[in-house]
N, C-alpha and C. Protein backbone atom coordinates (compact mmCIF):
# COMPACT_ATOMS: atom_id res chain seq x y z
N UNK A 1 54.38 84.11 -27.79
CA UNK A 1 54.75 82.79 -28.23
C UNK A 1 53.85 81.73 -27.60
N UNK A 2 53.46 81.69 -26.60
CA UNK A 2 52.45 81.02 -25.76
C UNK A 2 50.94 81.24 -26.10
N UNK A 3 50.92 82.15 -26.32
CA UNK A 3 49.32 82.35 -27.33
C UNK A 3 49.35 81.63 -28.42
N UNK A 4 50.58 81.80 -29.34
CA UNK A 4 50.45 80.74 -30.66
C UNK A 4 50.78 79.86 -30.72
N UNK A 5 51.39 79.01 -29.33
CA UNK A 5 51.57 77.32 -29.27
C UNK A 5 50.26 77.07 -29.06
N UNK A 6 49.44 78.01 -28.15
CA UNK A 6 48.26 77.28 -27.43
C UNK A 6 47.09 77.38 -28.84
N UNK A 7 46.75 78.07 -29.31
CA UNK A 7 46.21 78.34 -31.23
C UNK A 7 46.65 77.04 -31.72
N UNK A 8 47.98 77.17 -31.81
CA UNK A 8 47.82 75.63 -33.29
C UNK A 8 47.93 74.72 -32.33
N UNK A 9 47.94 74.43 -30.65
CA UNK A 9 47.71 72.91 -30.20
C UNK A 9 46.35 72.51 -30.57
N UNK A 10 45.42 73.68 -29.91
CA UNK A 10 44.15 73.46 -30.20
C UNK A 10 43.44 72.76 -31.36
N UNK A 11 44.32 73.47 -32.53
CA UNK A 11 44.17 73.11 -34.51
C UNK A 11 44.11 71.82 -34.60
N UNK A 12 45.51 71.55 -33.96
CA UNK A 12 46.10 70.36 -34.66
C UNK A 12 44.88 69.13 -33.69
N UNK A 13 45.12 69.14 -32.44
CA UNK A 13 44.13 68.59 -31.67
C UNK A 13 42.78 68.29 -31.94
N UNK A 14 42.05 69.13 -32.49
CA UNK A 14 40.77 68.68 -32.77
C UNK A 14 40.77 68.63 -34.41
N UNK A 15 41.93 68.28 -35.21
CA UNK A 15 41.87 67.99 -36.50
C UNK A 15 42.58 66.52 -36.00
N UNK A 16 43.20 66.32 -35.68
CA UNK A 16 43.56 64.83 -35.39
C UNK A 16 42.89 64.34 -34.60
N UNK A 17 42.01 64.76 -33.65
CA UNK A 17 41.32 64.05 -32.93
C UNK A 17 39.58 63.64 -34.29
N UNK A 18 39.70 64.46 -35.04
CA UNK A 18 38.38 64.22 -35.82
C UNK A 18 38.69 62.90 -36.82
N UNK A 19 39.99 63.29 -37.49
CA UNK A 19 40.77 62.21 -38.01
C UNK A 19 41.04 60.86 -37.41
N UNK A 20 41.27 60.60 -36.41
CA UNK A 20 41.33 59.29 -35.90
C UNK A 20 39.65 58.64 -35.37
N UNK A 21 38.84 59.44 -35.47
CA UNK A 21 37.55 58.81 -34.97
C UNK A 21 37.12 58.89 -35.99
N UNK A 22 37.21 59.06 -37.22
CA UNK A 22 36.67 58.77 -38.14
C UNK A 22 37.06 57.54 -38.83
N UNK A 23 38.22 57.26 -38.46
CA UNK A 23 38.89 55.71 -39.31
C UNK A 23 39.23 54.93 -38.21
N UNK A 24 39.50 55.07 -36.69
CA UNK A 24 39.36 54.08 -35.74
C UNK A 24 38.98 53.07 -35.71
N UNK A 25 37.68 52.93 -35.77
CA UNK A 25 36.35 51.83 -35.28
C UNK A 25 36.71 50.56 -36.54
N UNK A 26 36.98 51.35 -38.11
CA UNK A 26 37.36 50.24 -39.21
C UNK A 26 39.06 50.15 -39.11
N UNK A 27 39.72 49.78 -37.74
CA UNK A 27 40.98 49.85 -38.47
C UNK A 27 41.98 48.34 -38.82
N UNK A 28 41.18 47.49 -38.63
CA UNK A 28 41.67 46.33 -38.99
C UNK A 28 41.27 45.83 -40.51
N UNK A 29 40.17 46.74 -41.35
CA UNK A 29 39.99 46.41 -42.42
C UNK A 29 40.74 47.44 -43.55
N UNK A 30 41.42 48.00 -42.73
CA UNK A 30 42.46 49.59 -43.41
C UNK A 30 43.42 48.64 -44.09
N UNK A 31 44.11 49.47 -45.08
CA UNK A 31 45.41 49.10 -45.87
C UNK A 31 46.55 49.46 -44.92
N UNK A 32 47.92 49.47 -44.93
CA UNK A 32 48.50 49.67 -44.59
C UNK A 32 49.14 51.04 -44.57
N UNK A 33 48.39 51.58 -45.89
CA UNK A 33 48.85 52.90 -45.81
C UNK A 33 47.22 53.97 -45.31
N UNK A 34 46.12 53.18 -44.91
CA UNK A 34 44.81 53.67 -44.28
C UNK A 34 45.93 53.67 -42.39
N UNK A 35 46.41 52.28 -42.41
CA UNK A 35 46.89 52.38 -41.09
C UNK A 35 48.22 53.59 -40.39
N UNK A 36 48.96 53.58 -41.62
CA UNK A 36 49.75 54.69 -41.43
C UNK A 36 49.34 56.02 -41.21
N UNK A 37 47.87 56.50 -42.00
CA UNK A 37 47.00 57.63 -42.25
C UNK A 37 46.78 57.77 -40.28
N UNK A 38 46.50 56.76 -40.24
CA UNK A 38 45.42 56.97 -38.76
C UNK A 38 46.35 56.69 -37.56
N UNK A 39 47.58 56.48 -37.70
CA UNK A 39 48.94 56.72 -36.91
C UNK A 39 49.50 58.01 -36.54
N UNK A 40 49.32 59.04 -38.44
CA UNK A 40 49.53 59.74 -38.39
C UNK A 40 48.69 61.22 -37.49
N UNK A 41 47.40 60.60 -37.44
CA UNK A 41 46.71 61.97 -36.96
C UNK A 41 46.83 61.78 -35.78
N UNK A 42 46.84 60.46 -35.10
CA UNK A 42 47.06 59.67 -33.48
C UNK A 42 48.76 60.79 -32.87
N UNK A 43 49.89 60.87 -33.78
CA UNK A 43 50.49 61.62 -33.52
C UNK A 43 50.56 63.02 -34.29
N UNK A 44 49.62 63.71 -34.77
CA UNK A 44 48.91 64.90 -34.75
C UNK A 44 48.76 65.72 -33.60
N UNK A 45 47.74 64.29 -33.18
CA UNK A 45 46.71 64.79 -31.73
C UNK A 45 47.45 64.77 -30.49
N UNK A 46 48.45 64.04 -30.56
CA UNK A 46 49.78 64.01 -29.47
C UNK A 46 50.24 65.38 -29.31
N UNK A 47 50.80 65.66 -29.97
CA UNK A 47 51.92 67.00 -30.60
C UNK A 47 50.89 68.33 -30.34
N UNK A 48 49.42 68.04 -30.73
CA UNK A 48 48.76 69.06 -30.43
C UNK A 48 48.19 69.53 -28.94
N UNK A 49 48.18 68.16 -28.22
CA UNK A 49 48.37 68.69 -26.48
C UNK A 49 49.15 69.08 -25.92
N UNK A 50 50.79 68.06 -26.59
CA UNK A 50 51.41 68.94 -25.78
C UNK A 50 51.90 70.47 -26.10
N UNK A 51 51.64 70.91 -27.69
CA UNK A 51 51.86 72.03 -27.49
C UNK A 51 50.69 72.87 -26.82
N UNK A 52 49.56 72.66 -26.36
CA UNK A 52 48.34 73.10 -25.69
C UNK A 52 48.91 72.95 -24.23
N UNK A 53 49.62 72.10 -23.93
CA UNK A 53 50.24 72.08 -22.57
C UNK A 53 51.69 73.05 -22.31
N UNK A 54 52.27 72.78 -23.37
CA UNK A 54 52.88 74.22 -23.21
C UNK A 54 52.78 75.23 -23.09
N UNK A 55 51.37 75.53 -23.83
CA UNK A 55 50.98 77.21 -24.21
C UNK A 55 50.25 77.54 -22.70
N UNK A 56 49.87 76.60 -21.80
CA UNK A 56 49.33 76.71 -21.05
C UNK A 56 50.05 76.37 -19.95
N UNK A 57 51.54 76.52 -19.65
CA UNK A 57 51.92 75.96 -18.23
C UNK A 57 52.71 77.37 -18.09
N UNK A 58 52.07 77.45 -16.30
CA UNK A 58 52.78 78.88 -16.49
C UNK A 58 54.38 78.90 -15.78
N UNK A 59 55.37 80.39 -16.11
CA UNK A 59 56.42 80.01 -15.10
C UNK A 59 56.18 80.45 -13.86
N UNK A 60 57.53 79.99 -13.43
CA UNK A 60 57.66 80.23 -11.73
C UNK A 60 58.49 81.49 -11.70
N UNK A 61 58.46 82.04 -10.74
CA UNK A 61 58.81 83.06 -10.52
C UNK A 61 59.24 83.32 -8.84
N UNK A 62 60.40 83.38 -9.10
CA UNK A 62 60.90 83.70 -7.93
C UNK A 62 61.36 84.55 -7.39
């Protein structure tokens, strides 16, 4: 299960991270639904660390 959180954090992460630097720099000349677009990959790229931070935190063991 930790192998395939850490797989699609990675996905989603560098697909939302490509997505928001591509429409960033113009985002005051965006529509409102260009602005929603580039919200959306902003929380893409969220969702995709922390499941990369999940897939990657190990337990404790006592």
């Amino acid at each position: 299960m930790k192998k395939l959180a850490l797989i699609i954090g990675i996905i989603s992460s560098l697909l939302g991270f490509v997505q928001v630097i591509r429409y960033l720099f113009d985002y005051n000349v965006l529509t409102p639904y260009g602005k929603g677009y580039v919200w959306g990959s902003i929380s893409l790229l969220l969702i995709g660390i922390l499941l990369i931070y999940l897939g990657l935190k190990k337990r404790k063991t006592m």
